[in-house]
N, C-alpha and C. Protein backbone atom coordinates (compact mmCIF):
# COMPACT_ATOMS: atom_id res chain seq x y z
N UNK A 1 -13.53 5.77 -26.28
CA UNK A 1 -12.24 5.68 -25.65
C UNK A 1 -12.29 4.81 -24.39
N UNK A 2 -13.36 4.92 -23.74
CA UNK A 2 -13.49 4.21 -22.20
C UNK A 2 -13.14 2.66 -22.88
N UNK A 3 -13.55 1.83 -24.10
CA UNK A 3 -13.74 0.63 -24.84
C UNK A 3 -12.04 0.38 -24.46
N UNK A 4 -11.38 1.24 -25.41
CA UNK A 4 -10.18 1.05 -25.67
C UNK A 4 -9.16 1.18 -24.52
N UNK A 5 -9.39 2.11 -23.75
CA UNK A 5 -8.68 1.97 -22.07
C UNK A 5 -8.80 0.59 -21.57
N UNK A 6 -10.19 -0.16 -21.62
CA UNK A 6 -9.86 -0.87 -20.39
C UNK A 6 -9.67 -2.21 -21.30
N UNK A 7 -9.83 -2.24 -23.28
CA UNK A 7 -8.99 -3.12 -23.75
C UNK A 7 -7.55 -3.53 -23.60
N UNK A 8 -7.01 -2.09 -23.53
CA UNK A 8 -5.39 -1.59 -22.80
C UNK A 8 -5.01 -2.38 -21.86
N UNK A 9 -5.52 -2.08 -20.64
CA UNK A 9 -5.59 -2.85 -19.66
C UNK A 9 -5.43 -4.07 -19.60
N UNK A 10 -6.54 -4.58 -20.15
CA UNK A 10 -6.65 -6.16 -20.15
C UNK A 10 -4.84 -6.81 -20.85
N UNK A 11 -4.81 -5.72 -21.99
CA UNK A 11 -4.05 -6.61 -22.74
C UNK A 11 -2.59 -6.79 -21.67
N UNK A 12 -2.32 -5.08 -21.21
CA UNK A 12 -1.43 -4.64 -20.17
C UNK A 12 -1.10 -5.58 -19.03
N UNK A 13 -2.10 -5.65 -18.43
CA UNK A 13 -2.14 -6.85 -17.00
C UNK A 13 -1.61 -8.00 -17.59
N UNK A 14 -2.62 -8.61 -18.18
CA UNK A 14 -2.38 -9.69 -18.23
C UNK A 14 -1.39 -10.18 -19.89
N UNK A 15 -0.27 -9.43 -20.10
CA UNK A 15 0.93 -9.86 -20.63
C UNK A 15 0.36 -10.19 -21.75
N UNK A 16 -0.56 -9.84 -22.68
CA UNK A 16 -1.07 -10.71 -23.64
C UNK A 16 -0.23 -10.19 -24.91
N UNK A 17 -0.07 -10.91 -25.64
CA UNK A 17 0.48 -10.68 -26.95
C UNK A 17 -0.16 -9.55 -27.38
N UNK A 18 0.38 -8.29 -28.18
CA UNK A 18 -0.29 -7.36 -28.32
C UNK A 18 0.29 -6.32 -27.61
N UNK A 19 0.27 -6.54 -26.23
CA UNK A 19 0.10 -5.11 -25.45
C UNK A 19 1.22 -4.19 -25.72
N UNK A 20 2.36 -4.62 -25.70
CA UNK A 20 3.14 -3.21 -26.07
C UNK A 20 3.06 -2.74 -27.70
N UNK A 21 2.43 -3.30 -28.53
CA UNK A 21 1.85 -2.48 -30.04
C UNK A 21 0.90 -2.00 -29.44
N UNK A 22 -0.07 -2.53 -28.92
CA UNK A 22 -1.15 -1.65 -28.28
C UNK A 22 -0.86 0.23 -27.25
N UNK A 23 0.23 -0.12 -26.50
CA UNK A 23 0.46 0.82 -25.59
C UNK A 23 1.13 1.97 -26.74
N UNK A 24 2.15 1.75 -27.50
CA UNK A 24 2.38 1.93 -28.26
C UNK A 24 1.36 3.36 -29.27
N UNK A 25 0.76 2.19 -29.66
CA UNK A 25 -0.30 2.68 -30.97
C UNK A 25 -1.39 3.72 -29.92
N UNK A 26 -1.76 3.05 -28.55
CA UNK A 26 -2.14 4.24 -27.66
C UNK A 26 -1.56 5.80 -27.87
N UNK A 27 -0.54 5.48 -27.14
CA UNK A 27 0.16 6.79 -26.75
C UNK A 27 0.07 7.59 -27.94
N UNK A 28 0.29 7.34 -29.58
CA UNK A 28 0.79 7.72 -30.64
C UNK A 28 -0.52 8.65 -30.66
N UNK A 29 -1.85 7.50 -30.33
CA UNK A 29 -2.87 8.35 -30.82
C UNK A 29 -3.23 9.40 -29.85
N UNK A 30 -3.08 9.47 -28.61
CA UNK A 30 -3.24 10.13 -27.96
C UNK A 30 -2.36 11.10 -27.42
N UNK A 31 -1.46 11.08 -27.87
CA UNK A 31 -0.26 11.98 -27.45
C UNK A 31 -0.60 13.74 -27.21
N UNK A 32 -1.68 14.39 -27.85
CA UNK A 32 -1.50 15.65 -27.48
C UNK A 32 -2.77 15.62 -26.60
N UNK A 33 -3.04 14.43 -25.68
CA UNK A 33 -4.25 14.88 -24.85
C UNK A 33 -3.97 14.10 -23.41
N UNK A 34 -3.68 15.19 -22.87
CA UNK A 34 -2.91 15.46 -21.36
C UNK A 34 -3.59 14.45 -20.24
N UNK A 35 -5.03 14.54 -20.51
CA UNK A 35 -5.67 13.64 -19.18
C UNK A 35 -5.71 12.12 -19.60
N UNK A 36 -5.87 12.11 -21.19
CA UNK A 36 -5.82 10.68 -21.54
C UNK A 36 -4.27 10.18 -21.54
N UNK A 37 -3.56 10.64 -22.17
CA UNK A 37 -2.22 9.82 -21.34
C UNK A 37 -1.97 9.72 -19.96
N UNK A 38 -2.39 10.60 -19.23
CA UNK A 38 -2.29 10.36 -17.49
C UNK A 38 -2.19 8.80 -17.22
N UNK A 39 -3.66 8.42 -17.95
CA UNK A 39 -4.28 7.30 -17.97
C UNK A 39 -3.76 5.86 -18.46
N UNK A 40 -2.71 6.41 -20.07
CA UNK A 40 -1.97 5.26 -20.16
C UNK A 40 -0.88 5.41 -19.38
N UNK A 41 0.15 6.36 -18.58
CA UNK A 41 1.02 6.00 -17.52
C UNK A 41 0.10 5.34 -16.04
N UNK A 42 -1.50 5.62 -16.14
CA UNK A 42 -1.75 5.08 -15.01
C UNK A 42 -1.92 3.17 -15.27
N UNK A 43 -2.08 3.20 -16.44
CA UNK A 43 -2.61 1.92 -16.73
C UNK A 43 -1.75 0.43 -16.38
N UNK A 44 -0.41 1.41 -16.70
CA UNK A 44 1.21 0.81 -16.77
C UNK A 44 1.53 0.77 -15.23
N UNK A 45 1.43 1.86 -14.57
CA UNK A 45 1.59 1.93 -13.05
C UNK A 45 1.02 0.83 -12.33
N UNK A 46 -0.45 0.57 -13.02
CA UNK A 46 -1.52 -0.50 -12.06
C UNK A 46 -1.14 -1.98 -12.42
N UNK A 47 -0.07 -2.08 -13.18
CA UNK A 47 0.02 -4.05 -13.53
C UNK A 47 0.45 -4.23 -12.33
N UNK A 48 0.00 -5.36 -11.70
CA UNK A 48 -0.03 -5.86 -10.28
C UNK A 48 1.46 -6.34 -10.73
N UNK A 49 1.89 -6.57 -9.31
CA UNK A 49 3.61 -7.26 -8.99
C UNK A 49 4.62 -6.42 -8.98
N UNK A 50 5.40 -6.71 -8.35
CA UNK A 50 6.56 -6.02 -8.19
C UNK A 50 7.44 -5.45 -9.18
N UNK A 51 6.97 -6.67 -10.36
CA UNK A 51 7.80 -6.79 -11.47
C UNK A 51 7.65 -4.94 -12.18
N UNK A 52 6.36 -4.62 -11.78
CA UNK A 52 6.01 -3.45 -12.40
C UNK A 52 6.64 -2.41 -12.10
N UNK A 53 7.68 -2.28 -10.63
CA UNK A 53 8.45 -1.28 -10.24
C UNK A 53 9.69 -0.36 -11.86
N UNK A 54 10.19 -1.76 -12.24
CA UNK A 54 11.08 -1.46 -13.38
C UNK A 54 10.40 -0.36 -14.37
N UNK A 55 9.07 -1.12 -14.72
CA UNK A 55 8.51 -0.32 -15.53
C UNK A 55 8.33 1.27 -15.03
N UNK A 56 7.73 1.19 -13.99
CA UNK A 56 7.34 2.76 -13.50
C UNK A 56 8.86 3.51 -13.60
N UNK A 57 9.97 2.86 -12.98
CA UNK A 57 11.26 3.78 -13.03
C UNK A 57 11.24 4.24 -14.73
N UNK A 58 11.11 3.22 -15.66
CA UNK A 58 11.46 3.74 -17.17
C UNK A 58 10.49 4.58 -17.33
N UNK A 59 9.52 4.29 -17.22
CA UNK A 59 8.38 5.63 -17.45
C UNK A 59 8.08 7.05 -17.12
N UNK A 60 9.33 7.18 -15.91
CA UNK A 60 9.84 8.51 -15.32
C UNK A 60 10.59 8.89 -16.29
N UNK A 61 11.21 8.34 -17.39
CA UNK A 61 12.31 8.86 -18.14
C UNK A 61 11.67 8.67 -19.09
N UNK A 62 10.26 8.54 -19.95
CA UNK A 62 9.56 8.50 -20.46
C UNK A 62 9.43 10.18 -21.15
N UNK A 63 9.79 10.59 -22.31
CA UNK A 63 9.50 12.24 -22.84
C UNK A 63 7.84 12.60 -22.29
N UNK A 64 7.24 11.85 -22.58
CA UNK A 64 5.48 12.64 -22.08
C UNK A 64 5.91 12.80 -20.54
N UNK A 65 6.54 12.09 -19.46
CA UNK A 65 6.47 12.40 -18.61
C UNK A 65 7.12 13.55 -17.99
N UNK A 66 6.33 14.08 -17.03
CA UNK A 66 6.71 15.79 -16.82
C UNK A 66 6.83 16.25 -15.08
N UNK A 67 8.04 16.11 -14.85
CA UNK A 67 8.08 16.11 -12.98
C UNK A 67 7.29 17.32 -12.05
N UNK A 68 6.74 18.29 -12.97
CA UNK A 68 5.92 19.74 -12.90
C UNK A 68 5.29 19.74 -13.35
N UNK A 69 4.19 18.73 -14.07
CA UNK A 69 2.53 18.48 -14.23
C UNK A 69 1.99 17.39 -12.81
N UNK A 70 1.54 18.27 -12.03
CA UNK A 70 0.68 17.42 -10.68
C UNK A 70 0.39 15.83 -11.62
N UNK A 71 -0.63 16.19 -12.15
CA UNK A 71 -1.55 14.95 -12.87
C UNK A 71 -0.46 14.03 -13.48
N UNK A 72 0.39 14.24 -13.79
CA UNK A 72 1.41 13.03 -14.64
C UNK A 72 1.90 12.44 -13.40
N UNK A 73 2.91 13.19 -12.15
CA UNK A 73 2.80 12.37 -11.33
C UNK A 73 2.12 11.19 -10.67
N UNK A 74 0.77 12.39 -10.24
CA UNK A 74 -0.07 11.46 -9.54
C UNK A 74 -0.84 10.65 -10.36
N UNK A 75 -0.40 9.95 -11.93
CA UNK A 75 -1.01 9.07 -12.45
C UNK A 75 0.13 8.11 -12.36
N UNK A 76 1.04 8.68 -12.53
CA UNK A 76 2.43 7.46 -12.37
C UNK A 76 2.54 6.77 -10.99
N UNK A 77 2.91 7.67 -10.20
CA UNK A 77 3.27 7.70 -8.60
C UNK A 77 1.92 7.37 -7.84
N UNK A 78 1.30 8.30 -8.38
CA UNK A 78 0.05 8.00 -7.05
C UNK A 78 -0.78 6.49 -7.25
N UNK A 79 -0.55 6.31 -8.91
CA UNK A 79 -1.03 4.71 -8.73
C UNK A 79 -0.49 3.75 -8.39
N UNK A 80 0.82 3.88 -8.29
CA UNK A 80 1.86 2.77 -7.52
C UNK A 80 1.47 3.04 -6.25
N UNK A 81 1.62 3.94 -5.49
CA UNK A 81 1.50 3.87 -3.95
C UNK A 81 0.04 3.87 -3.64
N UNK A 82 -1.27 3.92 -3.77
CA UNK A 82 -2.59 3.60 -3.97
C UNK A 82 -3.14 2.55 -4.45
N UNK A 83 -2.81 2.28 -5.83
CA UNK A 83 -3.69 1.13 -6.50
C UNK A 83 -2.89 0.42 -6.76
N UNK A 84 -1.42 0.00 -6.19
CA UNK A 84 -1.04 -1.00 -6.88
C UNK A 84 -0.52 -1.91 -5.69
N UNK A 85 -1.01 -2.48 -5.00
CA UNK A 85 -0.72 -2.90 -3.22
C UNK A 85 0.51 -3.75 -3.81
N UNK A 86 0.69 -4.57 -4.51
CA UNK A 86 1.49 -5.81 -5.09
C UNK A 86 2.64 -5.24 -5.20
N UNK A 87 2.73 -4.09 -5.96
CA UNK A 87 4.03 -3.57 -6.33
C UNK A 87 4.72 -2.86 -5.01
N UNK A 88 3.78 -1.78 -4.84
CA UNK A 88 4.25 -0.53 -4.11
C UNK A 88 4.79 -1.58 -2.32
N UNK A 89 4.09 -2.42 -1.85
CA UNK A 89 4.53 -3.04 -0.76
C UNK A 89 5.18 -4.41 -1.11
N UNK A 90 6.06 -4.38 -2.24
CA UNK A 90 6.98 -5.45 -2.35
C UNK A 90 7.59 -5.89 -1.12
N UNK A 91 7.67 -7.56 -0.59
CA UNK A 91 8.42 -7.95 0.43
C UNK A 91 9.83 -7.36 -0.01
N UNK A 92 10.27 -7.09 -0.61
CA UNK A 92 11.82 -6.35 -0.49
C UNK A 92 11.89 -4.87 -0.19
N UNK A 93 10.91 -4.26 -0.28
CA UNK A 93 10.75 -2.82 0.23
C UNK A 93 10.95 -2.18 -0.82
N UNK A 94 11.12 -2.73 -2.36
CA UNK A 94 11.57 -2.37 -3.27
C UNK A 94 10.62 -0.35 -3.79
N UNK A 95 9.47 -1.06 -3.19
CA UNK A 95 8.26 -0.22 -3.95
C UNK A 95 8.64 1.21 -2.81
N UNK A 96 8.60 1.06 -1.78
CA UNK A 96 9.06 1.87 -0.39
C UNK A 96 10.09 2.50 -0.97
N UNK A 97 11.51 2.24 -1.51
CA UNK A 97 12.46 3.07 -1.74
C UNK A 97 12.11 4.13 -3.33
N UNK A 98 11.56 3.44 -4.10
CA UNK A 98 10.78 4.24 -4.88
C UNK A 98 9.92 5.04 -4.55
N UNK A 99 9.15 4.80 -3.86
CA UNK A 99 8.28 5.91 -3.83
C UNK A 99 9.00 7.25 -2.71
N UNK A 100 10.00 6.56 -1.87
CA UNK A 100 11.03 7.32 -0.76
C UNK A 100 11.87 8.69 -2.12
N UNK A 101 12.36 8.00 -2.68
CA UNK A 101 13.27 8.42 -3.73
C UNK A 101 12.40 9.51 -5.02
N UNK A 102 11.05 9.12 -5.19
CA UNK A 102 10.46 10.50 -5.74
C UNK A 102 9.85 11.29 -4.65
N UNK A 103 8.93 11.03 -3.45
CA UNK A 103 9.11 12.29 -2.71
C UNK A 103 10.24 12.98 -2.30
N UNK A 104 11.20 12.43 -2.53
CA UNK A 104 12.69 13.64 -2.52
C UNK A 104 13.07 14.18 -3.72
N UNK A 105 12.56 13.54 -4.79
CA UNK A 105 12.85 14.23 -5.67
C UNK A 105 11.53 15.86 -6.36
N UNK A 106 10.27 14.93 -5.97
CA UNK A 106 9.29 16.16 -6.64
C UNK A 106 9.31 16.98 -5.10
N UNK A 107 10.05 16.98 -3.86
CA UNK A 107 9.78 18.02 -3.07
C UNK A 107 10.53 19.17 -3.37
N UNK A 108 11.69 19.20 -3.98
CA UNK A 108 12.48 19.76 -4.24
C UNK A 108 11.63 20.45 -5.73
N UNK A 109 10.62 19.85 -5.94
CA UNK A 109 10.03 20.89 -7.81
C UNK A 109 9.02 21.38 -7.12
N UNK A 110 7.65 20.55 -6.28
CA UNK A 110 6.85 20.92 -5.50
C UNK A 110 6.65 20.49 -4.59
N UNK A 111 6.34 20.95 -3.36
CA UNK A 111 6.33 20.60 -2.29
C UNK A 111 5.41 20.17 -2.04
N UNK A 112 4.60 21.31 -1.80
CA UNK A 112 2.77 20.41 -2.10
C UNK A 112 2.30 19.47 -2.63
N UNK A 113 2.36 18.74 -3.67
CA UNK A 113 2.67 17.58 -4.43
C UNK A 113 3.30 16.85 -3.72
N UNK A 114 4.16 17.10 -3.21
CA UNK A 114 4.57 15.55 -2.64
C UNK A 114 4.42 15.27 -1.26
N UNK A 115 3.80 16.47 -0.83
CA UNK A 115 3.39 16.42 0.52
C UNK A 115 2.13 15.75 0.59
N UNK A 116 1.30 15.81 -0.31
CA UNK A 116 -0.23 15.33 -0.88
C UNK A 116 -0.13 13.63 -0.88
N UNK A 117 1.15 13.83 -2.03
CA UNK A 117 1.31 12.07 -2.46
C UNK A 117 2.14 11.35 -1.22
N UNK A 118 2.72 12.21 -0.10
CA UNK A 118 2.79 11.11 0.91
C UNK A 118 1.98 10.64 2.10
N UNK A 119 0.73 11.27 1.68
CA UNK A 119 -0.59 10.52 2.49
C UNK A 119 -0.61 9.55 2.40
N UNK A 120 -0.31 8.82 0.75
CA UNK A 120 -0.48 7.08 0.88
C UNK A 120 0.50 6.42 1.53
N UNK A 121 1.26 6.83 2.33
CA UNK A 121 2.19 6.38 3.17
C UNK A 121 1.43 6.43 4.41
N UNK A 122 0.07 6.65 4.29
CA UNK A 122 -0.50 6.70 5.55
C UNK A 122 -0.87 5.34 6.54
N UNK A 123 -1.03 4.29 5.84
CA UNK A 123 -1.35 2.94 6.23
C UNK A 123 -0.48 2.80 6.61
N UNK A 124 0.59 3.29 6.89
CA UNK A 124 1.88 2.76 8.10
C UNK A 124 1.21 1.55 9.08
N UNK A 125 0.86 2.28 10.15
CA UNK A 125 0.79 1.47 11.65
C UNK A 125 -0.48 0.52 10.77
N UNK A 126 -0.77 0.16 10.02
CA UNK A 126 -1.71 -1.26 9.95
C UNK A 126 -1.00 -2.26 8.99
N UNK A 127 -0.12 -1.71 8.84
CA UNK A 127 1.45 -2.74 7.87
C UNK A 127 1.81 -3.59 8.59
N UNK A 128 2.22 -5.36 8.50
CA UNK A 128 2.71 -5.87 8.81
C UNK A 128 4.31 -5.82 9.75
N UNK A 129 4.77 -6.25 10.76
CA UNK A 129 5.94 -5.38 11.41
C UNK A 129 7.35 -5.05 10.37
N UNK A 130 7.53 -6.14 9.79
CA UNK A 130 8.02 -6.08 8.44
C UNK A 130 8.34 -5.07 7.48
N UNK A 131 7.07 -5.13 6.48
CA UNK A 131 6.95 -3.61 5.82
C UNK A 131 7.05 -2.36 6.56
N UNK A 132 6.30 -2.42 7.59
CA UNK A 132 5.90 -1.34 8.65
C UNK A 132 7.55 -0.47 8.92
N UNK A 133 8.41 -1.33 8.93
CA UNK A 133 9.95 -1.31 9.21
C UNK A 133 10.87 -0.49 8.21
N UNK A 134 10.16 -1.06 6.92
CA UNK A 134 11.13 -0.85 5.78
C UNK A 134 10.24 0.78 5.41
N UNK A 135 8.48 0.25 5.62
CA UNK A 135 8.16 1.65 4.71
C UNK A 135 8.85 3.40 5.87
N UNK A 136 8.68 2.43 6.80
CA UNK A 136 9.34 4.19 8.00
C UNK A 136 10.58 4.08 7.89
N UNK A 137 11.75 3.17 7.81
CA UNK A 137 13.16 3.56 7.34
C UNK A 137 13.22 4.63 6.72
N UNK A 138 12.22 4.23 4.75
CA UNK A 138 12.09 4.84 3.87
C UNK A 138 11.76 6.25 4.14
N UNK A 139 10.89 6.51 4.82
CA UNK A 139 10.20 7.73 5.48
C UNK A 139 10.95 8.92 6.24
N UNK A 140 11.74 7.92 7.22
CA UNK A 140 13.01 8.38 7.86
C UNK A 140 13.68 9.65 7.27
N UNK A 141 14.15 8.38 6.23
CA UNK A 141 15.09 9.24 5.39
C UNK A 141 14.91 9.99 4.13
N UNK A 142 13.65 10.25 4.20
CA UNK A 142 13.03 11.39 3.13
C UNK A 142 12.95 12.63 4.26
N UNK A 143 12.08 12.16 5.41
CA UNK A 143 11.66 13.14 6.64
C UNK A 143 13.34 14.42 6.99
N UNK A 144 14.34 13.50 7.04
CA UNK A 144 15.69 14.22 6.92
C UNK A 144 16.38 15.65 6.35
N UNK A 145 15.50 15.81 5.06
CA UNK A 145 16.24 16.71 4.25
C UNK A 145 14.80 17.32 3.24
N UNK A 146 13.41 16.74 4.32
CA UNK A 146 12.31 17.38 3.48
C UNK A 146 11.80 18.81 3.81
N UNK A 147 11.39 19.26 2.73
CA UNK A 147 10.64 20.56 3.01
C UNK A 147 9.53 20.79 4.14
N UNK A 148 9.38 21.70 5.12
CA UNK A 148 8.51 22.10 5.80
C UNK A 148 6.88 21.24 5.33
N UNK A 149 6.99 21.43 4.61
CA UNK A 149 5.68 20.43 3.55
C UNK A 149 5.64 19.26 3.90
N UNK A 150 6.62 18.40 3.39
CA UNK A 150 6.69 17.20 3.54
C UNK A 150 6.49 16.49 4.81
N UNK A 151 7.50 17.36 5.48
CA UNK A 151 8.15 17.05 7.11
C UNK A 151 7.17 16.53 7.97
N UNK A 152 5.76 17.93 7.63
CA UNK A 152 5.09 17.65 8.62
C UNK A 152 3.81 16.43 8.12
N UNK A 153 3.84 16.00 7.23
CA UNK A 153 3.10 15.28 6.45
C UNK A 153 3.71 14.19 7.04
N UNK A 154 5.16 13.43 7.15
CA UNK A 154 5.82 12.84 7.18
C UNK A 154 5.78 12.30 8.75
N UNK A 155 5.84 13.43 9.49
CA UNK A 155 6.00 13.86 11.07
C UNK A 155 4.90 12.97 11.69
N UNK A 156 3.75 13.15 10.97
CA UNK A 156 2.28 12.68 11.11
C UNK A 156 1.99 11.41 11.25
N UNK A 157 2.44 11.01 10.21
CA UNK A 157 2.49 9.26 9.28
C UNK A 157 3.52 8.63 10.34
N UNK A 158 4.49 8.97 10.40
CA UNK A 158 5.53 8.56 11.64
C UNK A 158 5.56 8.03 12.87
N UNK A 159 4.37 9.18 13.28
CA UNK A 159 4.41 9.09 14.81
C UNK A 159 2.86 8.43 15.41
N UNK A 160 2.38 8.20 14.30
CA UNK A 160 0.52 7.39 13.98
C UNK A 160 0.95 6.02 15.27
């Protein structure tokens, strides 16, 4: 399986003819095994560029995906805001309001969870003034209406 993951990949990244029969014929085969799909939503999460934001939104509406399995999140979410620098810090802030827009949404299923996944909001103060701007707007206005959890997670990252 490790063969076929990072064939995935390859084909994934780099747009090659193939990859969505591949992702496809993935998922089909793997469908009743929980840590290995993590892996194909993480795989999809990690295509560098911004362009990849679209994808991650459809993949939230994706049936395997599950807003109350930790691990599906943090293979979707946590690889956009972690491993995917290209996407998640789009010059439009695009990646910032996404990732703003599911910690309000999984705080409200778990708190903990999204109090966890807004550590990678931690590189704040070494962000360009720019991003730095857009990702604490974003922050702002999650910090607003978040759970005790979040808040102080949030509170932290904020005031760095």
């Amino acid at each position: 399986m490790t063969e076929e993951l990072a064939a995935l990949r390859v084909l994934v990244h780099y747009n090659l003819a193939g990859a969505d029969q591949a992702l496809a014929q993935f998922a089909e085969r793997w469908a009743d095994e929980a840590l290995v799909m993590d892996q194909w939503f993480a795989v999809q999460a990690s295509i560098p560029g911004p362009a990849s934001l679209s994808t991650i939104e459809a993949l939230m509406a994706h049936p395997a995906f599950d807003w109350t399995v930790p691990n599906r999140v943090r293979a979707l979410v946590g690889t956009l805001a972690n491993g995917n620098p290209s996407a998640f810090h789009s010059a439009d802030g695009e990646g910032y309001r996404l990732f703003a827009a599911v910690l309000t949404r999984l705080d409200g299923i778990n708190p903990q969870i999204a109090a966890r996944l807004a550590n990678a909001a931690a590189r704040l103060p070494k962000l360009e003034p720019g991003r730095r701007g857009q990702l604490a707007s974003a922050l702002e206005a999650v910090k607003k209406q978040a759970s005790d959890n979040l808040s102080e997670v949030l509170g932290r990252i904020l005031t760095a």
